[in-house]
N, C-alpha and C. Protein backbone atom coordinates (compact mmCIF):
# COMPACT_ATOMS: atom_id res chain seq x y z
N UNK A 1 48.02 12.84 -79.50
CA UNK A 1 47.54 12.49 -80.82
C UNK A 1 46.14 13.08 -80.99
N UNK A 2 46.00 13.81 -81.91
CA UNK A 2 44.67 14.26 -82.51
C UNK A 2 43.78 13.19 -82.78
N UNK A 3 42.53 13.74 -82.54
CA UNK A 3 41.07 12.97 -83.16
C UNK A 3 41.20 12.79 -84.44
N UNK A 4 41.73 13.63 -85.51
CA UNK A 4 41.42 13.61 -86.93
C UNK A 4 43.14 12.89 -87.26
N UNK A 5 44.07 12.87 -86.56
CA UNK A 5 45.45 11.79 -87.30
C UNK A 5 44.74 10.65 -86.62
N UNK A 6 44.15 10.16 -85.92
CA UNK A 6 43.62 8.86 -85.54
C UNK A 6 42.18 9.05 -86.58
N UNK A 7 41.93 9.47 -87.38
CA UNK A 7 40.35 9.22 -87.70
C UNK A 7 41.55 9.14 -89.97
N UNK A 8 42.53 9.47 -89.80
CA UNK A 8 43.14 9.66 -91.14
C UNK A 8 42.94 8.41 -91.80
N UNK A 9 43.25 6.83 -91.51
CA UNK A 9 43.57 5.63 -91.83
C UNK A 9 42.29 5.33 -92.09
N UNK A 10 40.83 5.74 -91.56
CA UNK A 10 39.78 5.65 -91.73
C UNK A 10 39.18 6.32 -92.87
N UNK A 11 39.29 7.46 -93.05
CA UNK A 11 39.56 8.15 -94.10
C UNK A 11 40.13 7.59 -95.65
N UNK A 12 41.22 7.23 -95.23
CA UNK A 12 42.06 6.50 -96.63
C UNK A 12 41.20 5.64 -96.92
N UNK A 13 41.22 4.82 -96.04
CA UNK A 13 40.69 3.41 -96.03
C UNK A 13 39.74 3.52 -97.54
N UNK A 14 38.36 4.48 -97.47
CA UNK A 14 37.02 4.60 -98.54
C UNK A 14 37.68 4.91 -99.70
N UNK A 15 38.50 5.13 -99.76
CA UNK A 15 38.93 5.66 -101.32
C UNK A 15 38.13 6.51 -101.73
N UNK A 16 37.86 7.42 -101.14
CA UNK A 16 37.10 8.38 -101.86
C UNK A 16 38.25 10.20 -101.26
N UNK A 17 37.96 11.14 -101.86
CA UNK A 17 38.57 12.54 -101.06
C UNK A 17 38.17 12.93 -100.46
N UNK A 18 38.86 13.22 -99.26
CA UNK A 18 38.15 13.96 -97.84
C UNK A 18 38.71 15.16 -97.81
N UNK A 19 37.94 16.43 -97.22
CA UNK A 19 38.92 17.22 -96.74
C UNK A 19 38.13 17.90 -95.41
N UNK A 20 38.74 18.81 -95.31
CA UNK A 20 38.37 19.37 -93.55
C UNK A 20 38.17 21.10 -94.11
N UNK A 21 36.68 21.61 -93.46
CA UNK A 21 36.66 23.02 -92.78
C UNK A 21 37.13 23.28 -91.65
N UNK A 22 37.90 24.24 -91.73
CA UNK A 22 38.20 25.08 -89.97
C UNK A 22 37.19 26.19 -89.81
N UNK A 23 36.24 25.72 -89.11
CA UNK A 23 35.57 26.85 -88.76
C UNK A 23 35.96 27.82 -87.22
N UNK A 24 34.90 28.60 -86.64
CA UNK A 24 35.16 29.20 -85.30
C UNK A 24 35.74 28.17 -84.06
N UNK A 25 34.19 27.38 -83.94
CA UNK A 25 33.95 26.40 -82.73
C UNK A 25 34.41 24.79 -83.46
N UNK A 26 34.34 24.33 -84.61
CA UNK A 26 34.50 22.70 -84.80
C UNK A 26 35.22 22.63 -86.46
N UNK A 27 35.71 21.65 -86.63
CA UNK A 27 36.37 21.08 -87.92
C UNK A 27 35.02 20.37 -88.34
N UNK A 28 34.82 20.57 -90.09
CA UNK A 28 33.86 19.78 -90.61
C UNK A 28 34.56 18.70 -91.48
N UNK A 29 33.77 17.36 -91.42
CA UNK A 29 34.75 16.58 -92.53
C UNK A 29 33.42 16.08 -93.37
N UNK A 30 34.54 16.34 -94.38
CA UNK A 30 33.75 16.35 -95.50
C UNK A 30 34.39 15.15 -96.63
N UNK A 31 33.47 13.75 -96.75
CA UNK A 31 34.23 13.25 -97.59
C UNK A 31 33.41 12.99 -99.30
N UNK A 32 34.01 12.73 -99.92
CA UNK A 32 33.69 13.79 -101.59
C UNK A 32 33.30 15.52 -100.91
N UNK A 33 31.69 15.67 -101.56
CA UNK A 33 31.41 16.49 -101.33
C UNK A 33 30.40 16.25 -100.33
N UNK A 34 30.32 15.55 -99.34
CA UNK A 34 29.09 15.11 -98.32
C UNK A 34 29.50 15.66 -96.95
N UNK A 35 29.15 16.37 -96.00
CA UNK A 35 29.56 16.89 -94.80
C UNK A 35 29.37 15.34 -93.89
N UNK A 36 30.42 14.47 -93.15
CA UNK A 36 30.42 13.60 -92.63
C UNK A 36 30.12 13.72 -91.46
N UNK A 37 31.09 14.78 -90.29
CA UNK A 37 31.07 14.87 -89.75
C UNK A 37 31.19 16.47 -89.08
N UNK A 38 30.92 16.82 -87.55
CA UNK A 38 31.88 17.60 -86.91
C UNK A 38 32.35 16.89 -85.79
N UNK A 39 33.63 18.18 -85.80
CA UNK A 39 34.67 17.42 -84.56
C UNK A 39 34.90 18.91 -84.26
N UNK A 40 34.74 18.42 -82.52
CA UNK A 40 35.29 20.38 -81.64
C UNK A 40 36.64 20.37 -82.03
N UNK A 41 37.11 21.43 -82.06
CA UNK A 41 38.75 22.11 -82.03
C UNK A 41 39.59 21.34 -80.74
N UNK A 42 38.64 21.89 -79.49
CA UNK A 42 39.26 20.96 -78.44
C UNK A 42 39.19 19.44 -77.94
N UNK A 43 39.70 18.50 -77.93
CA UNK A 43 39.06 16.99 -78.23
C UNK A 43 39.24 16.40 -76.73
N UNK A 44 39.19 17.22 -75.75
CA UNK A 44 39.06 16.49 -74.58
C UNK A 44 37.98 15.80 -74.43
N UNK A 45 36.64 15.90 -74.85
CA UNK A 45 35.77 14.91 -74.66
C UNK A 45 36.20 13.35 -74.78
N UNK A 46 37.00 13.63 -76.20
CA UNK A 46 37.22 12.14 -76.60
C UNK A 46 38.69 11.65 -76.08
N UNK A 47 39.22 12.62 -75.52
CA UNK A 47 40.32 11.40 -74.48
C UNK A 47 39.14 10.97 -73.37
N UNK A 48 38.50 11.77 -72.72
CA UNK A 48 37.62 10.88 -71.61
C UNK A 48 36.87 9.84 -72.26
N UNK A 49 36.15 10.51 -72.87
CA UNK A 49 35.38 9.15 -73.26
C UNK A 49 35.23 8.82 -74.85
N UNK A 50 35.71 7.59 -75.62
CA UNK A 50 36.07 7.40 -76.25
C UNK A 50 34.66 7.11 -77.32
N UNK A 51 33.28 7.59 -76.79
CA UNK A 51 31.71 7.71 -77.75
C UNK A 51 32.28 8.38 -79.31
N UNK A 52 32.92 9.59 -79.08
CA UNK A 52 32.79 10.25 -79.68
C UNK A 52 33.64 10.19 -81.13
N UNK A 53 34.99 9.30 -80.98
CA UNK A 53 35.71 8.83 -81.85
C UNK A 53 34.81 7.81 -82.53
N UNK A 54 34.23 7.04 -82.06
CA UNK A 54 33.58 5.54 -82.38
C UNK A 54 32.22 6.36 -83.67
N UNK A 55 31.90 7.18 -82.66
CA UNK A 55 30.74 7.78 -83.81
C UNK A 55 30.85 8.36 -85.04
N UNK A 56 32.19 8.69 -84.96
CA UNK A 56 32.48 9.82 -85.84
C UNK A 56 33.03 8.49 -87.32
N UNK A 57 33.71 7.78 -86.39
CA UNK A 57 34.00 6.40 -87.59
C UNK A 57 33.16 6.09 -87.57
N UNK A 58 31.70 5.69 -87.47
CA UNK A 58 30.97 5.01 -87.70
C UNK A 58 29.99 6.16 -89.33
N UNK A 59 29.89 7.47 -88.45
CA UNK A 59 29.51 7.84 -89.69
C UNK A 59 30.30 8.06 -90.86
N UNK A 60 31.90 7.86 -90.77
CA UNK A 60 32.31 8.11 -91.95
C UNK A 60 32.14 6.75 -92.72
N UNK A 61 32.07 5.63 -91.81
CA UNK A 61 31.90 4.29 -92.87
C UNK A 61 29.97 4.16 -93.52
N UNK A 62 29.33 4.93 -92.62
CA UNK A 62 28.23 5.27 -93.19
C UNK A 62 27.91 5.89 -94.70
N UNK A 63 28.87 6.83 -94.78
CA UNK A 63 28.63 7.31 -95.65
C UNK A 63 29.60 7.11 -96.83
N UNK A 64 30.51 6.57 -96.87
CA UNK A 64 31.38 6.08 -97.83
C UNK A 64 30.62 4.43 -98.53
N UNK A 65 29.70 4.05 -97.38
CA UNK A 65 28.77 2.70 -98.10
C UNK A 65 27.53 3.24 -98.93
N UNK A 66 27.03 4.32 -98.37
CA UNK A 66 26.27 5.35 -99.17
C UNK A 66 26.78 5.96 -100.58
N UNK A 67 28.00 6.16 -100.44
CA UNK A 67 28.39 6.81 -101.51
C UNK A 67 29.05 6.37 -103.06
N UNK A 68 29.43 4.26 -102.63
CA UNK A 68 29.59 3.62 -103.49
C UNK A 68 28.50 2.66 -103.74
């Protein structure tokens, strides 16, 4: 399972539109028009250690409280 189908329900959740850059090295998420996050292409960090999922939800609920 991917970082970003586990980060989707989080996503929905704000009611707002998200979408994703594919860049070289990382995916950008972007929800409206606000850059939320990056996430590497390869997500082995976050099967080891699970910081990196937690952060990444944390800034998307950051910024969806920001944004309403």
């Amino acid at each position: 399972m991917s970082l970003l189908s586990t980060l989707r329900p989080e996503l929905d959740a704000t009611g707002l539109p998200w979408s994703t850059s594919v860049g070289t090295k990382h995916i950008k998420l972007y929800l409206g028009a606000r850059l939320v996050g990056i996430l590497p292409h390869n997500n082995r960090a976050s099967d080891r250690d699970r910081r990196a999922h937690l952060n990444i939800r944390a800034q998307i609920r950051r910024a969806a409280r920001d944004m309403k």
